[in-house]
Protein backbone atom coordinates (compact mmCIF):
# COMPACT_ATOMS: atom_id res chain seq x y z
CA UNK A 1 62.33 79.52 -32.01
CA UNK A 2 59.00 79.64 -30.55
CA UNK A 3 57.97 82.38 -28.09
CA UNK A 4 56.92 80.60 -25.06
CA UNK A 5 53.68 81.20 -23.77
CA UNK A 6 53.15 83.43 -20.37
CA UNK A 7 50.55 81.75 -17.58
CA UNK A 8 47.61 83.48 -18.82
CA UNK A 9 48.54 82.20 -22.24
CA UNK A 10 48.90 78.34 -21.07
CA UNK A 11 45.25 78.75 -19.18
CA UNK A 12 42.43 78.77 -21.80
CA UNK A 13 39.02 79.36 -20.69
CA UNK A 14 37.06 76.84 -19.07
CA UNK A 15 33.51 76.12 -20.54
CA UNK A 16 32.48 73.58 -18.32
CA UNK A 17 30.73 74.74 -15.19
CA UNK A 18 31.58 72.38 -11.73
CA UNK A 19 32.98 73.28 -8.43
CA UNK A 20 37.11 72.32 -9.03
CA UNK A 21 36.82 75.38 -11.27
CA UNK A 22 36.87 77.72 -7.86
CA UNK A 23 40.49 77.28 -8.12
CA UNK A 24 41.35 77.74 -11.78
CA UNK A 25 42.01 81.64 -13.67
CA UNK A 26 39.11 81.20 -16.12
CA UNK A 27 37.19 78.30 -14.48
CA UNK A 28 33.51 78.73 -14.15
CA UNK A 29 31.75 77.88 -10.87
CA UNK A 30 27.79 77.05 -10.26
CA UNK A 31 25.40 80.18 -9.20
CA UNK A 32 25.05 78.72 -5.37
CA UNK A 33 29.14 78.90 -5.10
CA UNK A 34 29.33 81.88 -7.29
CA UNK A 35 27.37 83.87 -5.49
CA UNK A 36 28.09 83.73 -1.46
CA UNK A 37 31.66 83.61 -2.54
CA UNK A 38 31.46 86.75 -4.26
CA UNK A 39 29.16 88.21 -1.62
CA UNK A 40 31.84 87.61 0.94
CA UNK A 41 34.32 89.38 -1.33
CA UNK A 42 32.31 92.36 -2.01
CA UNK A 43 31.40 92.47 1.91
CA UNK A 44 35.08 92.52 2.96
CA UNK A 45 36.46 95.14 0.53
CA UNK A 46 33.77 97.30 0.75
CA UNK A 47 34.26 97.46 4.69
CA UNK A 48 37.76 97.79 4.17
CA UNK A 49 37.59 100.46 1.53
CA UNK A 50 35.29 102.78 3.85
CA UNK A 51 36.82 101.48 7.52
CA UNK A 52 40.69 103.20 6.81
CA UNK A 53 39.28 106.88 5.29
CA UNK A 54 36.90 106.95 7.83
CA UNK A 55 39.76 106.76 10.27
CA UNK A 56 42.03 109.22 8.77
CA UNK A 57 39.57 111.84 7.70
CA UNK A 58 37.99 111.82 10.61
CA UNK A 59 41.19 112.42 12.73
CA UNK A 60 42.65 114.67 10.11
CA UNK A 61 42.72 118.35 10.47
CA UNK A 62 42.89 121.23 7.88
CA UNK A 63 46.42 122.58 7.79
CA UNK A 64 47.60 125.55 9.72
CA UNK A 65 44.23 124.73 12.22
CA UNK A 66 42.95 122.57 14.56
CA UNK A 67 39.34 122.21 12.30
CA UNK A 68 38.76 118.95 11.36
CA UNK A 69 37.22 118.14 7.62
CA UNK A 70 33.52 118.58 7.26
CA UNK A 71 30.83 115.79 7.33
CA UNK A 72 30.36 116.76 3.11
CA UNK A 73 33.90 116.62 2.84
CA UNK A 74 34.27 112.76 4.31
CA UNK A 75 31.52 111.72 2.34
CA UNK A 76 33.13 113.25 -1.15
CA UNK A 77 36.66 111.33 -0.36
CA UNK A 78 34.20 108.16 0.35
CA UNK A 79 32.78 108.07 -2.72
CA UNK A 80 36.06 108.99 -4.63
CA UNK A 81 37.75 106.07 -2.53
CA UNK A 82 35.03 103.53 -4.00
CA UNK A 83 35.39 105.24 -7.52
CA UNK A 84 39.11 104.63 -7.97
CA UNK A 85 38.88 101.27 -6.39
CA UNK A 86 36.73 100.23 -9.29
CA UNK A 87 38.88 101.53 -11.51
CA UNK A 88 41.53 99.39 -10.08
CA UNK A 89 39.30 96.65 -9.64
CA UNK A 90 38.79 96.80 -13.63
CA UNK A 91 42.50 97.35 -14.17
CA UNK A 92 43.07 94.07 -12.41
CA UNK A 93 40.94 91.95 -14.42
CA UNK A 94 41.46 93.63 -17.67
CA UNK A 95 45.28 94.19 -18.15
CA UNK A 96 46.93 96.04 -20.34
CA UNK A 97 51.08 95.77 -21.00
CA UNK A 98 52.57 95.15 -17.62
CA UNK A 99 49.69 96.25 -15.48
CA UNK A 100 46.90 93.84 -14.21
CA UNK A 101 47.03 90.24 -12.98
CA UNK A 102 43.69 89.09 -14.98
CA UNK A 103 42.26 88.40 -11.75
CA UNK A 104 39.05 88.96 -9.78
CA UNK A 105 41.02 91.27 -7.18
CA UNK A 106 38.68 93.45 -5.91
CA UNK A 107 41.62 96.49 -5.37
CA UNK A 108 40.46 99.25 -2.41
CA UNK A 109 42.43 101.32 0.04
CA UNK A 110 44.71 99.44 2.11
CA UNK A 111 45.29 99.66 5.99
CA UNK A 112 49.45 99.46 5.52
CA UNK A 113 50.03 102.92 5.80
CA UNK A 114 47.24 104.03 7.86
CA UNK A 115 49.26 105.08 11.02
CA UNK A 116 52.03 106.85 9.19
CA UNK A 117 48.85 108.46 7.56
CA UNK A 118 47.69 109.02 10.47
CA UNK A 119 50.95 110.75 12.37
CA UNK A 120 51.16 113.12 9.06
CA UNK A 121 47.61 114.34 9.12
CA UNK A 122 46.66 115.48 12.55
CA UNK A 123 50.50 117.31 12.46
CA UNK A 124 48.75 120.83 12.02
CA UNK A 125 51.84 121.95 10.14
CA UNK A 126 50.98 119.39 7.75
CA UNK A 127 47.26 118.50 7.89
CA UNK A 128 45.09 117.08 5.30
CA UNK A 129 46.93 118.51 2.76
CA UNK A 130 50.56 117.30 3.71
CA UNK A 131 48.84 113.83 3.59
CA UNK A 132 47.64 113.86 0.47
CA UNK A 133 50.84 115.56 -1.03
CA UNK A 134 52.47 112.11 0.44
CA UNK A 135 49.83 109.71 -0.89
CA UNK A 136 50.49 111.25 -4.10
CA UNK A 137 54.57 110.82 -3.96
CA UNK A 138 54.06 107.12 -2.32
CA UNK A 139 51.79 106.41 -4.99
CA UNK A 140 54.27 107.57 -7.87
CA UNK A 141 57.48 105.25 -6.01
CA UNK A 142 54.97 102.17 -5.54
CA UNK A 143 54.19 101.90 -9.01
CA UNK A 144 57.67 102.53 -9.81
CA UNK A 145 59.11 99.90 -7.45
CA UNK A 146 55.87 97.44 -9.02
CA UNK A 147 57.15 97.54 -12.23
CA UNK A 148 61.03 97.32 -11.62
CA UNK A 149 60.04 94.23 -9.56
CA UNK A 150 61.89 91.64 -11.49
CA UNK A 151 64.94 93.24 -10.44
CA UNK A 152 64.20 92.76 -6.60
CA UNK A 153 62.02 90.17 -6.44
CA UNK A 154 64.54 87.56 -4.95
CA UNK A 155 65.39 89.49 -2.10
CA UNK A 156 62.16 89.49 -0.96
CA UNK A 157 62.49 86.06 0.84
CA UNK A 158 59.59 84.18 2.94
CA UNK A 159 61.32 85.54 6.53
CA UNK A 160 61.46 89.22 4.72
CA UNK A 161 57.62 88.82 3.30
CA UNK A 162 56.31 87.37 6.90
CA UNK A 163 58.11 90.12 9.32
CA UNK A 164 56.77 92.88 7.31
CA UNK A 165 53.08 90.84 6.79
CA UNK A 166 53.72 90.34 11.26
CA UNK A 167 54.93 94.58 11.40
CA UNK A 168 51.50 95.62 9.86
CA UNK A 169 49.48 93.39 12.20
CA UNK A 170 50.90 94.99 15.11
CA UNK A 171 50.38 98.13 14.16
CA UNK A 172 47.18 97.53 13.61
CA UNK A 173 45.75 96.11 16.67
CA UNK A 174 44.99 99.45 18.39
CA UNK A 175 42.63 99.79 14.99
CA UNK A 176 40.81 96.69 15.60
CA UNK A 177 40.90 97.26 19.39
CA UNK A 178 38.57 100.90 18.65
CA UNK A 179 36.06 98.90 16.64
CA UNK A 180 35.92 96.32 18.90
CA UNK A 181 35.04 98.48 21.57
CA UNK A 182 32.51 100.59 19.44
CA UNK A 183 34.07 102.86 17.09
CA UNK A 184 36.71 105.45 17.70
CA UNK A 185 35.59 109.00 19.81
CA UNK A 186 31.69 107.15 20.79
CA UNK A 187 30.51 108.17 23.77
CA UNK A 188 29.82 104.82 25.03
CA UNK A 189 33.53 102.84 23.66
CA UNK A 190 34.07 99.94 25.85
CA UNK A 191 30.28 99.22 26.36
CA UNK A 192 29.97 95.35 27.30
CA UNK A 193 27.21 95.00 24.59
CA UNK A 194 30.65 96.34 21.74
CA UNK A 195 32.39 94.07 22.90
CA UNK A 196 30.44 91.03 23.19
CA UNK A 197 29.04 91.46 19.73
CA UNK A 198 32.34 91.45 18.66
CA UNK A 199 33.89 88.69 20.75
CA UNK A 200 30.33 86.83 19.49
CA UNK A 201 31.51 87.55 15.44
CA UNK A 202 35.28 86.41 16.10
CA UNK A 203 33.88 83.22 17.57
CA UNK A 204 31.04 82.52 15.42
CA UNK A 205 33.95 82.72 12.27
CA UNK A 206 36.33 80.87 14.21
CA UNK A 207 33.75 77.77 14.97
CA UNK A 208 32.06 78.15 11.28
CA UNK A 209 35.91 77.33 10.26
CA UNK A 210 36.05 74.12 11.51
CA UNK A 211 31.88 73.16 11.08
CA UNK A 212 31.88 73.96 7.04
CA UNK A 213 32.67 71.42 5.01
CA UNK A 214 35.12 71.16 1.71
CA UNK A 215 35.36 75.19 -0.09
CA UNK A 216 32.64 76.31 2.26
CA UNK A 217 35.27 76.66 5.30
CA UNK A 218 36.54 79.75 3.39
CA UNK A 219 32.65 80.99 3.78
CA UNK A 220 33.48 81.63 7.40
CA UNK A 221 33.92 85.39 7.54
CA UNK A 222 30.54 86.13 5.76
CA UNK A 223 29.02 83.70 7.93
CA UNK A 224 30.55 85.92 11.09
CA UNK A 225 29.30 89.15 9.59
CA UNK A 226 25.90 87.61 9.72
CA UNK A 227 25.12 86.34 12.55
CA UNK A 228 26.84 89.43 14.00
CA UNK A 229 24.76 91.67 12.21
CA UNK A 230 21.75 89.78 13.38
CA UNK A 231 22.90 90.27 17.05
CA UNK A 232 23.23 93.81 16.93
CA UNK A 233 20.10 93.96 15.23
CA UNK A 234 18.92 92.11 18.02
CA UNK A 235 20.37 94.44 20.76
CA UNK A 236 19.38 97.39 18.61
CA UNK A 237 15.91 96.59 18.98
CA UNK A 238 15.67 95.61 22.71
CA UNK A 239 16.82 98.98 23.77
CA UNK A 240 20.40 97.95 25.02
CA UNK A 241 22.08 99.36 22.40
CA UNK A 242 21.40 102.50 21.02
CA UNK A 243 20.51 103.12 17.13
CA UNK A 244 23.24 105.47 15.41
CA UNK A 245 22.56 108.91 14.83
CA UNK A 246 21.86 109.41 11.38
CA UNK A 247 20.42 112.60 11.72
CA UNK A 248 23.14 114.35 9.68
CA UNK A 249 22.87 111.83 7.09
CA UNK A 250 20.07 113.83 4.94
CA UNK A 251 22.10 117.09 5.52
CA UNK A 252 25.30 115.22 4.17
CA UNK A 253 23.51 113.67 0.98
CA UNK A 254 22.03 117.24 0.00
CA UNK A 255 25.01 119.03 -0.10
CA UNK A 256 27.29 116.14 -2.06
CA UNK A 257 24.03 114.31 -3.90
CA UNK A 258 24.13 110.65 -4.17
CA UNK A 259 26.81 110.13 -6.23
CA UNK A 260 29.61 112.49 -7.50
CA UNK A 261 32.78 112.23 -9.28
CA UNK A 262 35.98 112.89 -7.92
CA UNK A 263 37.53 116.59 -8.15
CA UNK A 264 41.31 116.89 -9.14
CA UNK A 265 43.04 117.82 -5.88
CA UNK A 266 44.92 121.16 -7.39
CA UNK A 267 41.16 122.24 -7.72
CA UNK A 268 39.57 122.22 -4.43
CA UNK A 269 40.18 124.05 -1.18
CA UNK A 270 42.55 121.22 0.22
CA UNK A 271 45.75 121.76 -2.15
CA UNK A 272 48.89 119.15 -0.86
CA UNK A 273 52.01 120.40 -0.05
CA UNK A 274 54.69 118.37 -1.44
């Protein structure tokens, strides 16, 4: 009897380039759709990859103190956060055995567990430490659980799927809320110019929805990020906002260097508990 052939199997590679192709595994799209989509992809996981350690290592403290990690430090787990999310990223689109979809999924770090990260590191009988000695376990059970998830899969109906999807939003709205209003532990949070750059983004992508015609609706958030860039540019350079320090920034980049790879964790100072 024949094997029969999986999804990836059935789809063979498109040669022909057109625009229907934007919704097909190995269709190829023309450079002017290619390219702001992808842009807009980039743009949102690269935000999201640096946005959730930012938060945690900036709250977390060393365990068995109340010092927080160091400005190096941050800037290490930054650049190890966008090293193994290109590993993932590559994982994704080239698969091996049960693990990778074969598509472009940019992977990064995720804001799900950001405040249960957040409870365990700032506990200073847990720290930085105890949080990464959980990331490590979670990690182990979620790829466990992803690969037993034939077994479960049909209990995870569309009600079960949308309350937890609903759960995360919620307890993530006092995340959004800080950025909105400038950024977490700023002197000014709450300054009229925060928010109205950000109520200006929310509605610029809301109305750039609706405007865009055909694919380009999906174009909205990158148009958003634009525009609101270009306003706090704007405010930036008439004096009502003021420019970010980045006097610590040269400081930072000689002690780590431009780019560096990750450390094992047994092998620096912060060892996790477990």
């Amino acid at each position: 009897m024949e094997k029969e052939k999986t999804y990836f199997e059935k789809e063979a590679p498109v040669a022909e380039v057109c625009e229907e192709n934007l919704y097909r595994l190995n269709g190829r799209v023309p450079l002017r759709k290619a390219i702001p989509f992808g842009l807009q992809h980039v743009l949102a996981m690269f935000v999201a990859n640096l946005a959730p350690v930012m938060i945690v290592c900036g709250a977390a403290i060393v365990q068995g103190t109340q010092n927080h990690l160091t400005a190096a430090e941050i800037t290490q787990i930054l650049q190890c956060a966008m090293f193994a999310a290109g590993i993932g990223t590559t994982m994704q689109l080239y698969s091996f055995w049960k693990i990778g979809s074969r598509l472009p999924i940019v992977m990064g770090v995720s804001f799900t567990f950001l405040g249960s990260l957040l409870i365990i590191c700032t506990n200073p009988a847990l720290g930085y430490e105890g949080m990464v000695g959980a990331v490590i376990l979670g990690g182990i059970f979620e790829g466990l659980v992803g690969l037993s998830a034939k077994y479960w899969r049909r209990f995870l109906t569309p009600v079960v799927s949308a309350c937890v999807v609903i759960a995360i939003g919620l307890s993530l709205l006092s995340v959004g809320m800080d950025s909105w209003g400038g950024g977490s532990g700023v002197e000014d949070f709450g300054a009229w110019y925060h928010l109205f750059v950000g109520a200006f983004t929310l509605i610029v992508c809301l109305v750039s929805r609706y405007l865009l015609k055909g694919v380009y609706k999906n174009l909205n958030i990158l148009v958003g990020l634009v525009f609101g860039y270009i306003l706090a540019t704007v405010f930036t350079a008439a004096g009502i906002a003021p420019m970010v320090d980045l006097s610590g920034i040269s400081e930072t980049v000689s002690q780590v260097g431009y780019f560096s790879l990750p450390k094992l964790v047994f092998l620096t100072e912060h060892k996790p508990i477990f």
